[in-house]
Structures are given as structure tokens and as C-alpha cells.
Protein backbone atom coordinates (compact mmCIF):
# COMPACT_ATOMS: atom_id res chain seq x y z
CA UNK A 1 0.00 0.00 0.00
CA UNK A 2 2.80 2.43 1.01
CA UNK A 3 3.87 2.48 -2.84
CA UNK A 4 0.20 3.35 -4.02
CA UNK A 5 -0.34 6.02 -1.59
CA UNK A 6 3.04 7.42 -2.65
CA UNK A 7 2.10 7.20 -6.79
CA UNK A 8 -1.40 9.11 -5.36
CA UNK A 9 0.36 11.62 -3.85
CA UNK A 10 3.11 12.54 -6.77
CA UNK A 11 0.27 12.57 -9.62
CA UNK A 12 -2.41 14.10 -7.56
CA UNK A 13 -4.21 16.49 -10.04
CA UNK A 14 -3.17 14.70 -12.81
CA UNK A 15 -0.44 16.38 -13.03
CA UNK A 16 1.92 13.54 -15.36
CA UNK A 17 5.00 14.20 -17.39
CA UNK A 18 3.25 16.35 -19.87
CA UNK A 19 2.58 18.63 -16.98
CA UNK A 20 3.94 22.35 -16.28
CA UNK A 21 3.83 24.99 -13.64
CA UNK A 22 2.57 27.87 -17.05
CA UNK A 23 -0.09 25.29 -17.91
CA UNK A 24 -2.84 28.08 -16.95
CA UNK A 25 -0.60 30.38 -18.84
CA UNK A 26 -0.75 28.36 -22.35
CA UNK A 27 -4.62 27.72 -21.49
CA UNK A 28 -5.59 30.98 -21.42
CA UNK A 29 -5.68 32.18 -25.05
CA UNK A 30 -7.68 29.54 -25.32
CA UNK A 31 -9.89 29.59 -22.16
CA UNK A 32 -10.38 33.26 -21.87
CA UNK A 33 -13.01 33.55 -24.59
CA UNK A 34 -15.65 30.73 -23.54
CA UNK A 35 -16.44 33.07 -20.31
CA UNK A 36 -16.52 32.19 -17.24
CA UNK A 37 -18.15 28.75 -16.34
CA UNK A 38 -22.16 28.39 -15.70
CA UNK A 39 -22.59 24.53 -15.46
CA UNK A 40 -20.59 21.97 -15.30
CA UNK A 41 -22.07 18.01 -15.03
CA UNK A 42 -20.06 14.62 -14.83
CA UNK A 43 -20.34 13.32 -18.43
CA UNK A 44 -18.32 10.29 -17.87
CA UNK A 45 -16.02 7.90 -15.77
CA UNK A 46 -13.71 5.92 -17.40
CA UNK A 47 -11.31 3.55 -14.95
CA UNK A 48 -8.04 2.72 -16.32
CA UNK A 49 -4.95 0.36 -15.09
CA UNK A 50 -2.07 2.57 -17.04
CA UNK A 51 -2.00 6.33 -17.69
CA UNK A 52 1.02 7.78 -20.36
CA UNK A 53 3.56 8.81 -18.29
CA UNK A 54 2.33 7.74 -14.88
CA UNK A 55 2.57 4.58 -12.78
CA UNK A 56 0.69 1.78 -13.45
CA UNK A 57 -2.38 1.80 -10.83
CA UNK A 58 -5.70 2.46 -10.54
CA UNK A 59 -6.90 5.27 -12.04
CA UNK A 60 -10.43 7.50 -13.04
CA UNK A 61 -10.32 9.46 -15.69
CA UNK A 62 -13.31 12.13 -15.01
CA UNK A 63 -14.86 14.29 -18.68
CA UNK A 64 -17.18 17.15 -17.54
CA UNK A 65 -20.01 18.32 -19.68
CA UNK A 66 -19.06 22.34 -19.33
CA UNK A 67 -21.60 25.09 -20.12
CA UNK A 68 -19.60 28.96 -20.63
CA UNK A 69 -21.10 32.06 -20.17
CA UNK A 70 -19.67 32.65 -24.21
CA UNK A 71 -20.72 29.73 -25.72
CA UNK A 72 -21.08 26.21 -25.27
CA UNK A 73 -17.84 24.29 -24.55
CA UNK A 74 -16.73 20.68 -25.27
CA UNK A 75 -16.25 18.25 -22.60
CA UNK A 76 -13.54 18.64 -20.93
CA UNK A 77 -10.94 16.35 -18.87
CA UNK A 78 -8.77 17.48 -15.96
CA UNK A 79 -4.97 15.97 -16.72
């Protein structure tokens, strides 16, 4: 157990290999114009073993159904 608490802990967020402190930085031409968020609903759970660039484990990847104040978004997925 001590190993998957430790695995938790270091990709808590989903932060993986791909991840970077500016990550909000590079979002946010990109974010900025959908407006700030009105709804957002649990579209979908997916549970996976393996993750690229992460541990293997046990994982949930979460997509949310998003609704902007600008328009209509696309699901998104936290990573």
C-alpha cells in the first residue's frame, strides 16, 4: 500500500510528465473567450490500469459536460 499512496500523492491532479507549472498560462488564449463557467455536469467515468507517463495503478479518468457564459464548450478532462 505504502507504494500506491506514494504514486497518489506525486500525480495528484493529474499532473503527469506532460505537466507544467505555465499550464494556466498556455490555457488561457484559449480559455479566456468561452467566459466564465455556468454549469458543469459529470459526463463520464472511465477507470483505467495505465495512464502515459504515470505509474501503473488504478486510475479514473473524469470528462465534464461544461456550459460557458460565451458559448457552449466541449467536454472537458482534468490531466
Amino acid at each position: 500500500m505504502g507504494s500506491r499512496t506514494s504514486h497518489s500523492n506525486r500525480y495528484a491532479g493529474g499532473r503527469s510528465s506532460n505537466w507544467s507549472p505555465d499550464w494556466a498560462e498556455r490555457v488561457e488564449p484559449v480559455r479566456a473567450p468561452l467566459g466564465r463557467v455556468e454549469q458543469r455536469d459529470l459526463a463520464n467515468v472511465t477507470r483505467a490500469n495505465s495512464l502515459p507517463g504515470a505509474p501503473d495503478g488504478e486510475y479514473e479518468v473524469l470528462q465534464f459536460k461544461t456550459q460557458f457564459a460565451g458559448k457552449d464548450g466541449p467536454r472537458s478532462r482534468p490531466s
